[in-house]
C-alpha atoms as a PDB file:
ATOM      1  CA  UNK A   1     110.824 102.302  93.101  1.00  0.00           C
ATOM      2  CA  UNK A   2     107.256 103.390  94.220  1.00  0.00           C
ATOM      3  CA  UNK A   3     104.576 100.650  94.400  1.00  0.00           C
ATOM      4  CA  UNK A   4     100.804 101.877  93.179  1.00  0.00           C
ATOM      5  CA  UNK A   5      98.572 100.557  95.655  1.00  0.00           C
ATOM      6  CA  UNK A   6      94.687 100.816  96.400  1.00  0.00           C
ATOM      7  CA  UNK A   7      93.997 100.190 100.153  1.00  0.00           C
ATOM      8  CA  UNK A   8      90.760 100.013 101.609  1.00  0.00           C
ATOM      9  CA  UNK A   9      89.063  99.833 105.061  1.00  0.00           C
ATOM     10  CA  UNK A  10      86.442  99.546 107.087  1.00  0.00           C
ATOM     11  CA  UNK A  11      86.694 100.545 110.992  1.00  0.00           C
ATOM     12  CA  UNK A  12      84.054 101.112 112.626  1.00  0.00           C
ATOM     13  CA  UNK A  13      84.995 104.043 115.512  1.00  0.00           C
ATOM     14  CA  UNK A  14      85.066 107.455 114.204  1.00  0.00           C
ATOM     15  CA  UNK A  15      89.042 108.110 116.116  1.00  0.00           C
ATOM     16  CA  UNK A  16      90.606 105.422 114.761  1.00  0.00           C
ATOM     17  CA  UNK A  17      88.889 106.151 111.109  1.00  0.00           C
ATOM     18  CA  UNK A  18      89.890 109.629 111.219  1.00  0.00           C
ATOM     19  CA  UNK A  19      93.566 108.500 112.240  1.00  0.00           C
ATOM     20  CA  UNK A  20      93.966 105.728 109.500  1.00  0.00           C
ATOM     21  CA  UNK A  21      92.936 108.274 107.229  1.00  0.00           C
ATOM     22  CA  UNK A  22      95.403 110.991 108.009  1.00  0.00           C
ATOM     23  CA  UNK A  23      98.222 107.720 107.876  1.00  0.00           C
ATOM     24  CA  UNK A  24      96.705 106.885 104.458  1.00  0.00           C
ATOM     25  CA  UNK A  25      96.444 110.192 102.989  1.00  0.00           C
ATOM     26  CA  UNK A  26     100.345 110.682 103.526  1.00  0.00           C
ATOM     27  CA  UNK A  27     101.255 108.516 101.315  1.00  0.00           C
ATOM     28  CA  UNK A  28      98.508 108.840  98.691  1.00  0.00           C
ATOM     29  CA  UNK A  29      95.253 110.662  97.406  1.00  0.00           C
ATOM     30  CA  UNK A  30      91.381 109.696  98.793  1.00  0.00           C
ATOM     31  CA  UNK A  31      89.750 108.085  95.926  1.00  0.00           C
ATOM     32  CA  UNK A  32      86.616 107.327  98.045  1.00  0.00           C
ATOM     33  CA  UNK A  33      85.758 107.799 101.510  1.00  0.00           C
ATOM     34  CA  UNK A  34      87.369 104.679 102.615  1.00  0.00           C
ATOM     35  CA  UNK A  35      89.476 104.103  99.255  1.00  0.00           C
ATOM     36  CA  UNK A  36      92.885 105.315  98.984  1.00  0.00           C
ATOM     37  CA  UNK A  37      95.084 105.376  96.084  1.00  0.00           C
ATOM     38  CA  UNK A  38      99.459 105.127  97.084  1.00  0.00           C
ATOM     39  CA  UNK A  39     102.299 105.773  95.979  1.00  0.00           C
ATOM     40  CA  UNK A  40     105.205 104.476  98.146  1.00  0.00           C
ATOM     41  CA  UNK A  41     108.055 102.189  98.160  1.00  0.00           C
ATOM     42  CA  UNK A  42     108.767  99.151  99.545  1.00  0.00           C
ATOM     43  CA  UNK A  43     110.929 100.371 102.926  1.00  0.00           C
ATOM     44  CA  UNK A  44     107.970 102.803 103.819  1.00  0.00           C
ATOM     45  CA  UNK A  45     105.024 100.467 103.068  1.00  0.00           C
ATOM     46  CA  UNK A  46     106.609  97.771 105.382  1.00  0.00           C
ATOM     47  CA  UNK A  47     106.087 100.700 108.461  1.00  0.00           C
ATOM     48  CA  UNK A  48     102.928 101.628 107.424  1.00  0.00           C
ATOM     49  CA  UNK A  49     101.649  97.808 107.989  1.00  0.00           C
ATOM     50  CA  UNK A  50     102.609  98.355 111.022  1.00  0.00           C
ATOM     51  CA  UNK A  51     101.476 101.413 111.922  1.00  0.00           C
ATOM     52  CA  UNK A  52      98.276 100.793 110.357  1.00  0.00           C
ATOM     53  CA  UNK A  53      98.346  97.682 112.471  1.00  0.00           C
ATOM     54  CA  UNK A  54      98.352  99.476 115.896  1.00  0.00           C
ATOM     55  CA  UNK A  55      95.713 101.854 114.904  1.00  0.00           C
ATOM     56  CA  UNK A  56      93.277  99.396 114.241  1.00  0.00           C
ATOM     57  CA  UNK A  57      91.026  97.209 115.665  1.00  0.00           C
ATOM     58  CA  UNK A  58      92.201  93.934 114.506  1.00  0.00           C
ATOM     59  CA  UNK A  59      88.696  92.034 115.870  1.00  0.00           C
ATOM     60  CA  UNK A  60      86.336  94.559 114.483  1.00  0.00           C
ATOM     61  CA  UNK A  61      88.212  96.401 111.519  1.00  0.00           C
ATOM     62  CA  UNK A  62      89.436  95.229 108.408  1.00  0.00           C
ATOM     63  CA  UNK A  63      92.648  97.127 106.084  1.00  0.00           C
ATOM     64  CA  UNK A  64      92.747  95.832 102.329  1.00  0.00           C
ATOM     65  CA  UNK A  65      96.285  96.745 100.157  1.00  0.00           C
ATOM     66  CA  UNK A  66      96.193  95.865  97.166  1.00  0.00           C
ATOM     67  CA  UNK A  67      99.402  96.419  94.603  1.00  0.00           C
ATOM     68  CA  UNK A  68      98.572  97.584  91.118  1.00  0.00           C
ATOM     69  CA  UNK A  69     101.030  96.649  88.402  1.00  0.00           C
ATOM     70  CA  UNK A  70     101.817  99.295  85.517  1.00  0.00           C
ATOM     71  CA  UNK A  71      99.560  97.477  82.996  1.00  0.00           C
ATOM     72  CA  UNK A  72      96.738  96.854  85.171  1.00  0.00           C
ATOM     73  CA  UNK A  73      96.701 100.920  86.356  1.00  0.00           C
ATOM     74  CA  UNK A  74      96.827 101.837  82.687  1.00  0.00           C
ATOM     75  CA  UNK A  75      93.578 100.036  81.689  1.00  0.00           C
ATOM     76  CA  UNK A  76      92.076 101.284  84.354  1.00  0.00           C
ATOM     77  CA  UNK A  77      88.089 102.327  83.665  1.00  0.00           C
ATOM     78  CA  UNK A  78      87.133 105.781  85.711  1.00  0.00           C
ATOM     79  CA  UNK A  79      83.354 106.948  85.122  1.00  0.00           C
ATOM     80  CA  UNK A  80      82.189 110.369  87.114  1.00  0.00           C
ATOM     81  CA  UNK A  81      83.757 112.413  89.076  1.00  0.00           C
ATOM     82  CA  UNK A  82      86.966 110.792  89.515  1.00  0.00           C
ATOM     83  CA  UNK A  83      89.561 113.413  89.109  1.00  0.00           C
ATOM     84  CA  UNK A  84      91.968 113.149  91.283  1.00  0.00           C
ATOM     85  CA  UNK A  85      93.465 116.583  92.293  1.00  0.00           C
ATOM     86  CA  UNK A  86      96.858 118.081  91.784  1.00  0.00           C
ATOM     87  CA  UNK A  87      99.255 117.370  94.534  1.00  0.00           C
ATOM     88  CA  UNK A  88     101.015 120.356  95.777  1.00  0.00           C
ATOM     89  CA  UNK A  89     103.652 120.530  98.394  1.00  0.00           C
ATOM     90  CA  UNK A  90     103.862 123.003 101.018  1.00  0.00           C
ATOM     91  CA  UNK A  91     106.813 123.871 103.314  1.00  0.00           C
ATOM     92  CA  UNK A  92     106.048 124.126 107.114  1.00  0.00           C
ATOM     93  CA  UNK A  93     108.665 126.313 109.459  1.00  0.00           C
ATOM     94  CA  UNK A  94     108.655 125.190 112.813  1.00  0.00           C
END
C-alpha cells in the first residue's frame, strides 16, 4: 500500500539540488520548490533513503520525510495556487 509523504530539503549546491529533485519528483509531484508531495510504498521508500542519502551532503544538507496518515491528508488546508497538476504517463521506446 502507498504511503503519502511530504519531504522537504534544503542543500545548498545547485547539482546535488537539481539531482534530489529529479529522485523526488519520481515518486511524487513538487508542491514547492523544495517541497515534495509522494506517493510510494514501503519497499521503494526504503531505496530512496538511501539513494537520497548518497546524493546529499550529510554535513551541510538536510532531507525531511514526513508520513501523512489518511485523516490528517483529508483535513488538509490549501490557500492559492495550490493545484497540483494531472499526472500523465508517457511511454518511452528505447
Amino acid at each position: 500500500m502507498a504511503l503519502t509523504m511530504v519531504a522537504a530539503y534544503d542543500v545548498r549546491e545547485d547539482d546535488r539540488r537539481s539531482r534530489l529533485a529529479a529522485l523526488l519528483q519520481v515518486h511524487g509531484d513538487r508542491v514547492q520548490k523544495s517541497v515534495f508531495l509522494l506517493s510510494i510504498d514501503e519497499p521503494d521508500f526504503c531505496e530512496l533513503q538511501a539513494r537520497a542519502l548518497a546524493l546529499i551532503d550529510a554535513d551541510t544538507d538536510s532531507l525531511w520525510f514526513a508520513r501523512q496518515c489518511a485523516d490528517c491528508w483529508g483535513v488538509v488546508v490549501r490557500l492559492g495556487q495550490t493545484d497540483l497538476a494531472p499526472r500523465s504517463l508517457h511511454w518511452a521506446v528505447l
